[in-house]
Protein backbone atom coordinates (compact mmCIF):
# COMPACT_ATOMS: atom_id res chain seq x y z
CA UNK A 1 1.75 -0.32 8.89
CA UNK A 2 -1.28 -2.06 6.91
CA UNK A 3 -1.75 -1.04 3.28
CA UNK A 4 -4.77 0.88 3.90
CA UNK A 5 -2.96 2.69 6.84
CA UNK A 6 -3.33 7.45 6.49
CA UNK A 7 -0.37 8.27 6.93
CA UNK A 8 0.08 11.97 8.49
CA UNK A 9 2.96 13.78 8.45
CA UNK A 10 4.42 17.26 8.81
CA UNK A 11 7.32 19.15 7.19
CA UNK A 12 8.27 15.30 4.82
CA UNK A 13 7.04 16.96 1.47
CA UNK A 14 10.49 16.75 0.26
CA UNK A 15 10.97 13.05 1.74
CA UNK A 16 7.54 12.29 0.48
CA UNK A 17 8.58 13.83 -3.29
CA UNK A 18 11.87 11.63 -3.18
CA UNK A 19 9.97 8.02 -1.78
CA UNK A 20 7.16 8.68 -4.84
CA UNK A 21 9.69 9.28 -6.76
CA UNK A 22 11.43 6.72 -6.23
CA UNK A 23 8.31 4.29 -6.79
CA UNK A 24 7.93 5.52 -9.84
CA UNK A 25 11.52 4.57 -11.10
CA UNK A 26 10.97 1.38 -9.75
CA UNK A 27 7.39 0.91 -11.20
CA UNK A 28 8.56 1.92 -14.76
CA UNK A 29 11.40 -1.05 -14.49
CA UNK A 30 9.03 -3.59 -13.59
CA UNK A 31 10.16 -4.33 -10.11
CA UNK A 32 7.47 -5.28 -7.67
CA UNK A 33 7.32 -3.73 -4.40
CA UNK A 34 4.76 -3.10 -1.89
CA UNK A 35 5.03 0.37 -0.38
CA UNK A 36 2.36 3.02 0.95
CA UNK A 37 -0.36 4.38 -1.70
CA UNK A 38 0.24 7.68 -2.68
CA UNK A 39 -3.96 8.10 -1.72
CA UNK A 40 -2.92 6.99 1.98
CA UNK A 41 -0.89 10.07 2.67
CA UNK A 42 -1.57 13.30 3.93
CA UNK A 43 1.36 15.95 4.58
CA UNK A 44 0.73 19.19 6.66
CA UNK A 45 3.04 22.03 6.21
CA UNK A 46 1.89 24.32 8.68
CA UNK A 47 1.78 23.92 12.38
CA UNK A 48 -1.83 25.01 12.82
CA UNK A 49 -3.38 22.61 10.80
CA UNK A 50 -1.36 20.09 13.17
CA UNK A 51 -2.46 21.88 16.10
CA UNK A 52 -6.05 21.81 14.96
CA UNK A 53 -5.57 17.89 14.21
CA UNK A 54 -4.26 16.85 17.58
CA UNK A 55 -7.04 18.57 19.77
CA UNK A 56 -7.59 15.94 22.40
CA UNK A 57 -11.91 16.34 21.08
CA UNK A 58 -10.62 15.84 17.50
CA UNK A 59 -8.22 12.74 18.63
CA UNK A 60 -11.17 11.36 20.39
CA UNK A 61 -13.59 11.75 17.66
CA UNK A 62 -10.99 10.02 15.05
CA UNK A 63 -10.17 7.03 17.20
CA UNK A 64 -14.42 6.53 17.89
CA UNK A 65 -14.33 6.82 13.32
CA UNK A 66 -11.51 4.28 13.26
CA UNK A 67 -12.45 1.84 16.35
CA UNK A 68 -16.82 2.15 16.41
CA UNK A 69 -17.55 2.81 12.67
CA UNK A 70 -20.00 4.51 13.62
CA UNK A 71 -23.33 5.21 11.28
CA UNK A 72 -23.95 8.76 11.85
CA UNK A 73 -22.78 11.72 13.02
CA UNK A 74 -25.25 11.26 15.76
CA UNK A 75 -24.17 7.90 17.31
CA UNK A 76 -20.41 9.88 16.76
CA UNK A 77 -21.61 12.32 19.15
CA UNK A 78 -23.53 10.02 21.75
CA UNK A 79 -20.52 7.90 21.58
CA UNK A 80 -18.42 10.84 22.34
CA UNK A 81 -21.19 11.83 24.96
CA UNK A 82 -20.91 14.66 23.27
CA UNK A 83 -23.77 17.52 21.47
CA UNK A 84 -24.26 17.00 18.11
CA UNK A 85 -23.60 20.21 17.05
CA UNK A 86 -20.06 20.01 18.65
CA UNK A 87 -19.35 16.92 17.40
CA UNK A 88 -20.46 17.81 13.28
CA UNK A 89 -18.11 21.15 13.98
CA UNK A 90 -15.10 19.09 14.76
CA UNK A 91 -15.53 16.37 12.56
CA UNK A 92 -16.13 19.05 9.53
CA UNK A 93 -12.71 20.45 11.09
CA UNK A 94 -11.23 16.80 10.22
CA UNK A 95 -12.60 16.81 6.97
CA UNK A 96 -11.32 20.43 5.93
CA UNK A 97 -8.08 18.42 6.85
CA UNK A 98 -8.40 16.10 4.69
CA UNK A 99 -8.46 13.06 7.40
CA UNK A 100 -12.08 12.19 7.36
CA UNK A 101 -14.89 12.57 4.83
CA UNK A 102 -18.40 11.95 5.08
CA UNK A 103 -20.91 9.29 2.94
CA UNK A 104 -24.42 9.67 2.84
CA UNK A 105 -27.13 7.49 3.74
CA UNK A 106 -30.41 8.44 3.03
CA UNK A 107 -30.72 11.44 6.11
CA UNK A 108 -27.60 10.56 8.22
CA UNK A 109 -23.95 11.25 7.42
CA UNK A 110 -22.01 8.57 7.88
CA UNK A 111 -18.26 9.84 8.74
CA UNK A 112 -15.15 7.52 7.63
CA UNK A 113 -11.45 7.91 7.91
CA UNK A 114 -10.24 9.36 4.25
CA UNK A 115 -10.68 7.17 1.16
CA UNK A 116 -11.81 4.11 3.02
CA UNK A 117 -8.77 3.87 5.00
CA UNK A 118 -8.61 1.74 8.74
CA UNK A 119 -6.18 3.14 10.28
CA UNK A 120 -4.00 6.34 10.52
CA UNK A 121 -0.33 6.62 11.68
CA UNK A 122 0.92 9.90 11.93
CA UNK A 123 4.61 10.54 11.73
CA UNK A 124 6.23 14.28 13.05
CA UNK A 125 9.99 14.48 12.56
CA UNK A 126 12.10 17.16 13.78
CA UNK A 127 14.22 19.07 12.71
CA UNK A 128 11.91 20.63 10.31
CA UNK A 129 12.91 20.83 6.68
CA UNK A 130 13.30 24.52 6.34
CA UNK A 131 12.55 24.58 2.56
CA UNK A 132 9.29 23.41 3.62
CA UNK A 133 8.58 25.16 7.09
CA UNK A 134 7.68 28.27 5.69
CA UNK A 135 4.92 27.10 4.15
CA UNK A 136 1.15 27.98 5.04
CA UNK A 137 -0.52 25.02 3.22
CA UNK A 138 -1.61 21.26 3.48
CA UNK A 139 0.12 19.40 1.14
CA UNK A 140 -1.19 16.06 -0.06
CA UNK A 141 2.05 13.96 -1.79
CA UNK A 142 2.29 11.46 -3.30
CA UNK A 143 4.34 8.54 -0.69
């Protein structure tokens, strides 16, 4: 995974607590390490904001962000082939998530993965941590 790599995961808050954690011990003793940026991740703890991530029309729309950079939400949607006013929906869906966010050029909105990132690896492990599961929130941790 690069260094400017979202990372996505569900039900890890507690794994996620114990790895930043742990970075800070190791930052306060001088060690150098490289490991993810706490910016870089993104924890969900409720299934639906998964499910609303991995609609195939949000997937699409994220890897045509991460591959085309594209300029505007307008080339977005006729790279899509899509309407416009489907495509801002969904990719205001993936902002509400946290994954994308918008920067503004004059008119046009220019939509970019989350705080300038490349890439996004998203990581699901089951079982579910059941301190966590119960949860109806996103989480953003620090990883």
């Amino acid at each position: 995974m690069t260094a400017n790599t979202l990372k996505i995961t569900y039900g890890q808050r507690e794994n996620n607590q114990r790895a930043a954690r742990e970075r800070l011990r190791r930052a306060e003793s001088g060690e150098e390490f490289e490991e993810q940026e706490a910016a870089f991740v993104l924890n969900f703890e409720d299934l639906d904001d998964v499910e609303r991530l991995m609609r195939r029309l949000n997937l699409q729309l994220l890897d045509i962000v991460a591959s085309e950079r594209p300029e505007s939400i307008r080339e977005t949607a006729r790279l899509a082939n899509r309407d416009y006013k489907e495509v801002h929906r969904n990719l205001k869906e993936l902002e509400a998530l946290g994954v994308i966010e918008f920067t503004t050029d004059g008119n046009s909105k220019r939509p970019i993965l989350r705080d300038g990132t490349e890439a996004i690896d998203l990581s699901i492990t089951f079982p579910i941590d059941t301190d966590t599961s119960n949860s109806n929130s996103r989480q953003e941790t620090s990883a």
